[in-house]
N, C-alpha and C. Protein backbone atom coordinates (compact mmCIF):
# COMPACT_ATOMS: atom_id res chain seq x y z
N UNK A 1 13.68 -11.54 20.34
CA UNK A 1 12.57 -11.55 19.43
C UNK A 1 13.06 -11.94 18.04
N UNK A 2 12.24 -12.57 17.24
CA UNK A 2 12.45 -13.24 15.77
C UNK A 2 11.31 -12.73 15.22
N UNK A 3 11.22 -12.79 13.95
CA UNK A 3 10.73 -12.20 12.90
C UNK A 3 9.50 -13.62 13.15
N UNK A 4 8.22 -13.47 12.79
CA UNK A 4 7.41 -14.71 13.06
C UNK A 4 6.74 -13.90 11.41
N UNK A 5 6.38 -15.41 11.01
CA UNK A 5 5.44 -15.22 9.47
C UNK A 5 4.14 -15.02 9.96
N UNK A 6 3.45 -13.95 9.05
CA UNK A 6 2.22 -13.72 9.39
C UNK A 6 0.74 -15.07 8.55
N UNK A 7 -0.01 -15.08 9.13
CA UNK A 7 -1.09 -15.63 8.68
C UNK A 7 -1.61 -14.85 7.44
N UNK A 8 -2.72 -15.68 6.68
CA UNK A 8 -3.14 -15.18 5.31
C UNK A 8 -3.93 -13.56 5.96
N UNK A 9 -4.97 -13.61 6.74
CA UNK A 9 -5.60 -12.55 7.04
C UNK A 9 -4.73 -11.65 8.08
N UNK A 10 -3.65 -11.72 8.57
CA UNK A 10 -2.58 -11.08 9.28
C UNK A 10 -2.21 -10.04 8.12
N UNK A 11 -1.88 -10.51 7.02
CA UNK A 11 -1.05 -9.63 6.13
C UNK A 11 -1.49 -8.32 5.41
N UNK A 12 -3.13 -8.40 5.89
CA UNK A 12 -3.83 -7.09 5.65
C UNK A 12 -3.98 -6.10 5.96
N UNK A 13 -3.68 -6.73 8.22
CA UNK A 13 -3.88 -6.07 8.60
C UNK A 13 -2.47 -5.17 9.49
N UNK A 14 -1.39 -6.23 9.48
CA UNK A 14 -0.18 -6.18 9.60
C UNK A 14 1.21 -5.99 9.10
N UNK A 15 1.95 -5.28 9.36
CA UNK A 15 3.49 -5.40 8.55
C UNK A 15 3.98 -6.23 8.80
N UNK A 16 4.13 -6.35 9.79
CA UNK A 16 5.53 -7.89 10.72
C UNK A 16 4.61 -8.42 11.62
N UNK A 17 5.41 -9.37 12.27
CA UNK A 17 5.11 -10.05 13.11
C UNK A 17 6.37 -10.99 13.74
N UNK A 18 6.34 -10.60 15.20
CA UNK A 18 7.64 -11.31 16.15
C UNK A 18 6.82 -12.14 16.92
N UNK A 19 8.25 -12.71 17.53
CA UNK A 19 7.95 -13.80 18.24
C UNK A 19 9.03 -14.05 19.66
N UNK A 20 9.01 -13.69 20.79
CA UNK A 20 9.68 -14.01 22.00
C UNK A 20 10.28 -15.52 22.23
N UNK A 21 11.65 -16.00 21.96
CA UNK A 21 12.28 -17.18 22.24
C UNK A 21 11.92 -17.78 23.54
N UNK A 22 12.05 -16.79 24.50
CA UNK A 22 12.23 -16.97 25.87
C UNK A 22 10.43 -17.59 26.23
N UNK A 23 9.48 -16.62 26.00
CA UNK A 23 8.26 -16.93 26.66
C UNK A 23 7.24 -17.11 25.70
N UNK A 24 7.95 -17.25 24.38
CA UNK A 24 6.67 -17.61 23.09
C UNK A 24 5.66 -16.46 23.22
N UNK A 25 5.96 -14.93 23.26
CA UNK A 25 4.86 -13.98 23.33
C UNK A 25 5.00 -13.53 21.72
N UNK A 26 3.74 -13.16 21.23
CA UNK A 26 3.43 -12.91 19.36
C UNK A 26 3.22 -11.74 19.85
N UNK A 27 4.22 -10.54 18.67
CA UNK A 27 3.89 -9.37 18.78
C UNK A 27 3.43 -8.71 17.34
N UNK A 28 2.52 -8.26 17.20
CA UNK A 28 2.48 -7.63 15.77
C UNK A 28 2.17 -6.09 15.46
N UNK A 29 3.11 -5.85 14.51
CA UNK A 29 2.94 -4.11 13.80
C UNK A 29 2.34 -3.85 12.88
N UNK A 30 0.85 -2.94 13.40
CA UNK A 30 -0.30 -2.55 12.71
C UNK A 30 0.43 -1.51 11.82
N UNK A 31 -0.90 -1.67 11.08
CA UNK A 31 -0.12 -0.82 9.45
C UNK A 31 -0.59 0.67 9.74
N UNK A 32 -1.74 0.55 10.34
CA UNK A 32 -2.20 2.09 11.06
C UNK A 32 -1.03 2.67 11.21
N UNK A 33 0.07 1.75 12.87
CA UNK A 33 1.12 2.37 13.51
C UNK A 33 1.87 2.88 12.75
N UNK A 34 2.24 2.10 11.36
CA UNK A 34 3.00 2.53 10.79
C UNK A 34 2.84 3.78 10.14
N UNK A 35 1.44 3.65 9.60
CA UNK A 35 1.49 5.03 8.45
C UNK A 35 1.72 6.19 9.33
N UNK A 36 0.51 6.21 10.77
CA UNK A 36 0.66 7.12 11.41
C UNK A 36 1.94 7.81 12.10
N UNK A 37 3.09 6.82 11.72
CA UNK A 37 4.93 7.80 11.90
C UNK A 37 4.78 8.51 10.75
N UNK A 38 4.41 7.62 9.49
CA UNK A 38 4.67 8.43 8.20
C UNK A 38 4.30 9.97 8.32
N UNK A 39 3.58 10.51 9.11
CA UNK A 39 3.06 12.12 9.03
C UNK A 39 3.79 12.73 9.28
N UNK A 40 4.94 12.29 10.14
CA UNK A 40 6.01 13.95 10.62
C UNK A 40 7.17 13.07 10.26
N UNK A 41 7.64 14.43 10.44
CA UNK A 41 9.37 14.43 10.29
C UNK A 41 9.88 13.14 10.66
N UNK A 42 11.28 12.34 10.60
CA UNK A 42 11.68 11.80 11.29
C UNK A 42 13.50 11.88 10.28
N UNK A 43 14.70 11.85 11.12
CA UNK A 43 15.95 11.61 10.82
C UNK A 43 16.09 10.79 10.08
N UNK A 44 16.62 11.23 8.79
CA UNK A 44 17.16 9.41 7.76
C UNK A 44 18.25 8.58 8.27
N UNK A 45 18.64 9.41 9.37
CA UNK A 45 20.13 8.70 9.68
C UNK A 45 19.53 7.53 10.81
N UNK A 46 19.29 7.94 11.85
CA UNK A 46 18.43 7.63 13.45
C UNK A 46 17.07 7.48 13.34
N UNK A 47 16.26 8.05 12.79
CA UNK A 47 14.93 7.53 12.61
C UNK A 47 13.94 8.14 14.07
N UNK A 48 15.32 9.12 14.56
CA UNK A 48 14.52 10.00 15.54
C UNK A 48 13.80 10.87 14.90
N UNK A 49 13.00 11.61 16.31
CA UNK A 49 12.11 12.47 16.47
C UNK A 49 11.71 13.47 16.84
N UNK A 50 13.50 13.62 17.53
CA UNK A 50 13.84 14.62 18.31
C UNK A 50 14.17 15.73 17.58
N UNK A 51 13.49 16.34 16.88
CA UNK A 51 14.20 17.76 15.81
C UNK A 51 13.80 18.77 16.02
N UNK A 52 14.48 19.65 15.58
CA UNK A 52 14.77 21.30 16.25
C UNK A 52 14.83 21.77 14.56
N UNK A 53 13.83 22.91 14.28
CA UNK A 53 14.13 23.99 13.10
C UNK A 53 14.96 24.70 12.80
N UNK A 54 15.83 24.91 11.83
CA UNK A 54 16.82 25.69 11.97
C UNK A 54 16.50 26.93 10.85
N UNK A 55 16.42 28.06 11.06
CA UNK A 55 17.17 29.52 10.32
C UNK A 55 17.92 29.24 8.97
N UNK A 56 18.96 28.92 9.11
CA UNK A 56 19.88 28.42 7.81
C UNK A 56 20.77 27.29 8.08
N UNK A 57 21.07 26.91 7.52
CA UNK A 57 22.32 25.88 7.27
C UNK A 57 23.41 26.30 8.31
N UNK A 58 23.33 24.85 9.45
CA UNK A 58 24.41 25.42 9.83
C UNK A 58 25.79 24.89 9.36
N UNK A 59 26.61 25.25 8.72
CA UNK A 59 28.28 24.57 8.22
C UNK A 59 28.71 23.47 9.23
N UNK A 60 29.01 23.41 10.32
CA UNK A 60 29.95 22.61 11.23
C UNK A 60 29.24 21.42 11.09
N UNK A 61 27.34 21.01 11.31
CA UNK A 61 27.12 19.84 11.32
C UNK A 61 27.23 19.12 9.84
N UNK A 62 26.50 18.57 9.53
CA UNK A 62 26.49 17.39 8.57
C UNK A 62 25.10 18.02 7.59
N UNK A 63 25.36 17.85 6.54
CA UNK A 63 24.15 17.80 6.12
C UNK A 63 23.66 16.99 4.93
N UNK A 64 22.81 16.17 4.69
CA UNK A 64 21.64 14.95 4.35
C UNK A 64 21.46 15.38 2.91
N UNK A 65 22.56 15.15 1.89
CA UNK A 65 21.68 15.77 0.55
C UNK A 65 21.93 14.67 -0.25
N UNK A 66 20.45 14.05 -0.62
CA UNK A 66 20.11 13.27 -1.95
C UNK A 66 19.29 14.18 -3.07
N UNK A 67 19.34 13.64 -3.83
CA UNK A 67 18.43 14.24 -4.64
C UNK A 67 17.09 14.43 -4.52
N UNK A 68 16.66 13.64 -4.03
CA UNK A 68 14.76 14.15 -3.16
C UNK A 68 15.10 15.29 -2.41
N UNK A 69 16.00 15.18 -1.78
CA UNK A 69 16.27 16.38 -0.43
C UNK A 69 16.40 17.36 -0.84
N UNK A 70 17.39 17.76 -2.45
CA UNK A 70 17.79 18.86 -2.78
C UNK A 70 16.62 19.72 -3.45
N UNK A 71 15.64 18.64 -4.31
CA UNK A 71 14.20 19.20 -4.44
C UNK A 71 13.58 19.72 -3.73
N UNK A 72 13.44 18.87 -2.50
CA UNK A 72 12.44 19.22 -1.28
C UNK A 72 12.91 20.77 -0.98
N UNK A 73 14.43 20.81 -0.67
CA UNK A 73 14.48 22.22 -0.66
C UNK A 73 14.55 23.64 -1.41
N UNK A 74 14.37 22.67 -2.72
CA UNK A 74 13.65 24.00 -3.69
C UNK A 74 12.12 24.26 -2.97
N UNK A 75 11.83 23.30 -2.90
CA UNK A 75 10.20 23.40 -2.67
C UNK A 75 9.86 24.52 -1.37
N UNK A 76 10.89 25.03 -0.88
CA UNK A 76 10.68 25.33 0.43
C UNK A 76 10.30 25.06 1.63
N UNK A 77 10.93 23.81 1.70
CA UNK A 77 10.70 22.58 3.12
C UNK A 77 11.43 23.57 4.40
N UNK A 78 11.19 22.92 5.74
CA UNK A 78 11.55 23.05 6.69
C UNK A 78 12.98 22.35 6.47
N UNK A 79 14.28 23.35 7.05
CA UNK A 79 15.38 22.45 7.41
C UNK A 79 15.12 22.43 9.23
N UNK A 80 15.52 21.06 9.18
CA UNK A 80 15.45 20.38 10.35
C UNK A 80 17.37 19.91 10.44
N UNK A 81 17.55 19.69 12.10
CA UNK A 81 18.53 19.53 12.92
C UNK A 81 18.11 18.01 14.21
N UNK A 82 18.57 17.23 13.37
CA UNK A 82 18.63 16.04 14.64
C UNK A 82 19.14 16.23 15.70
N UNK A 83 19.03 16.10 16.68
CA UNK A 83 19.90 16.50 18.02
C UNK A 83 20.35 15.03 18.81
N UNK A 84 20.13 13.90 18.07
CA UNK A 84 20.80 12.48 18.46
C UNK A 84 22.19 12.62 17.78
N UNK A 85 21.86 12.72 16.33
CA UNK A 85 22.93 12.51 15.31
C UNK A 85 23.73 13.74 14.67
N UNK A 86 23.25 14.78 14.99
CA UNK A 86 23.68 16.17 14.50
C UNK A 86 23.60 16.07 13.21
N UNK A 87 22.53 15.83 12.69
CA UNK A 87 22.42 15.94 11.03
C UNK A 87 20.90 16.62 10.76
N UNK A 88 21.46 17.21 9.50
CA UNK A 88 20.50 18.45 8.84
C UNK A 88 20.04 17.40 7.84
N UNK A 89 18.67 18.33 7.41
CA UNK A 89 18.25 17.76 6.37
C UNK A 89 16.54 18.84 6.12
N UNK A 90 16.72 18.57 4.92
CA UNK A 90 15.17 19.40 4.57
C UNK A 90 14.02 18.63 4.26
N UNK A 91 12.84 18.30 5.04
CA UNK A 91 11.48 18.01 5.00
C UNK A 91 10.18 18.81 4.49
N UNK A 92 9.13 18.21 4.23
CA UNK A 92 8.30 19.22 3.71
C UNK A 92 7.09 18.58 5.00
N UNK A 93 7.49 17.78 5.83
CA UNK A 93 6.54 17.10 6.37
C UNK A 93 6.85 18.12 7.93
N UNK A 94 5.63 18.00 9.12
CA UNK A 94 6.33 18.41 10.28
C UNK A 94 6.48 18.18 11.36
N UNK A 95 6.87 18.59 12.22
CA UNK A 95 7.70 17.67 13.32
C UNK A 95 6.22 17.39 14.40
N UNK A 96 7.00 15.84 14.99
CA UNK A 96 5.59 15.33 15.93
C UNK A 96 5.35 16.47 16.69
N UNK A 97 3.43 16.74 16.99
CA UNK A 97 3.09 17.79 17.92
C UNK A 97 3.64 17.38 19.29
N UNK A 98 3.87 18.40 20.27
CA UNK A 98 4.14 17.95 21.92
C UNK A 98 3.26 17.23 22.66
N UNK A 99 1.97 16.70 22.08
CA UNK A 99 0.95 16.07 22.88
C UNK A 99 1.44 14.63 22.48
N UNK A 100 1.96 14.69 21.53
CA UNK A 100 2.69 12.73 20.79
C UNK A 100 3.46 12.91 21.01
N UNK A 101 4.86 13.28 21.37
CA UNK A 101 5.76 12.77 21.71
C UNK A 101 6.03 11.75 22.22
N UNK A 102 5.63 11.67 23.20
CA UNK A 102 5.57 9.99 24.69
C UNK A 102 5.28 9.17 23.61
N UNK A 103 4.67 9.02 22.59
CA UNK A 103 4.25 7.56 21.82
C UNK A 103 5.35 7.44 20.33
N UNK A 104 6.41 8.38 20.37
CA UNK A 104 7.55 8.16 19.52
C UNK A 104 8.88 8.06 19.77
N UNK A 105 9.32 6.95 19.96
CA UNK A 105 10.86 7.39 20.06
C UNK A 105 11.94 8.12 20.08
N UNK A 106 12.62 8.27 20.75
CA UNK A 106 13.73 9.02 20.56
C UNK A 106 14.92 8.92 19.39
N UNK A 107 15.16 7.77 18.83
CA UNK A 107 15.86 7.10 17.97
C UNK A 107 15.25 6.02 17.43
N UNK A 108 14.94 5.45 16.89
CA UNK A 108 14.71 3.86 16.13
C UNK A 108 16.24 2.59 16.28
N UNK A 109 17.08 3.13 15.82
CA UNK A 109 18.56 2.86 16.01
C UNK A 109 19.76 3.42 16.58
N UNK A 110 20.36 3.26 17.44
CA UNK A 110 21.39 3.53 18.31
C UNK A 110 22.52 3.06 17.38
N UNK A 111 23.31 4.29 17.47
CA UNK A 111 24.71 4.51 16.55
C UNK A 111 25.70 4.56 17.55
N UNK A 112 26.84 3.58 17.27
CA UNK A 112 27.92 3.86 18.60
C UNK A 112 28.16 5.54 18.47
N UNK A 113 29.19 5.59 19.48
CA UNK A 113 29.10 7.10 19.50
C UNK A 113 30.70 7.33 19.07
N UNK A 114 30.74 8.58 18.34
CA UNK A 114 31.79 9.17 17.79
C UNK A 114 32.94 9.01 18.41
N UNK A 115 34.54 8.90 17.79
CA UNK A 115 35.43 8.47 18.90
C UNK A 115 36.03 9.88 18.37
């Protein structure tokens, strides 16, 4: 798949738009789809979806601190635990309900794996 340019009235209703080398099939990503990830949680690292709440900080994994993040957890966000990438991080947003799952990914990006 390649990145295909959108048409003038495409761009209103669309983010991207691909294109299949092999069989010339046009695929395009509604802006709906998009916002509607925007509502829950998702990993900054993986862009998964797979997250688990955690109690406190756990030390051994990793943990996600920018300066939005360190706010967010003044604010009293949820810390969240990726279970692709083993990374923490604090959200104020919350995790997909169990009836959506099937329509979100597990990852967005695949990270080789640790040696």
């Amino acid at each position: 798949m390649r990145r295909s340019r959108r048409r003038i009235f495409e761009n209103l209703l669309f983010t991207s738009a691909y294109r299949c080398d092999a069989c010339r099939l046009r695929v395009r990503i509604s802006r709906l789809a998009v916002l509607k990830k925007l509502r829950y949680a998702a990993c900054p690292r993986c862009g998964g979806y797979s997250l688990s709440v955690l109690a406190r900080r756990d030390h051994i994994d990793a943990m996600w601190n920018t300066p939005v993040r360190i706010i967010v957890s003044k604010m009293h966000a949820r810390l969240y635990h990726c279970r692709g990438c083993r990374l923490q991080f604090y959200d104020l947003r919350r995790r997909v309900p169990a009836s959506e799952r099937k329509l979100f990914p597990e990852s967005v990006t695949r990270h080789a794996p640790a040696r």
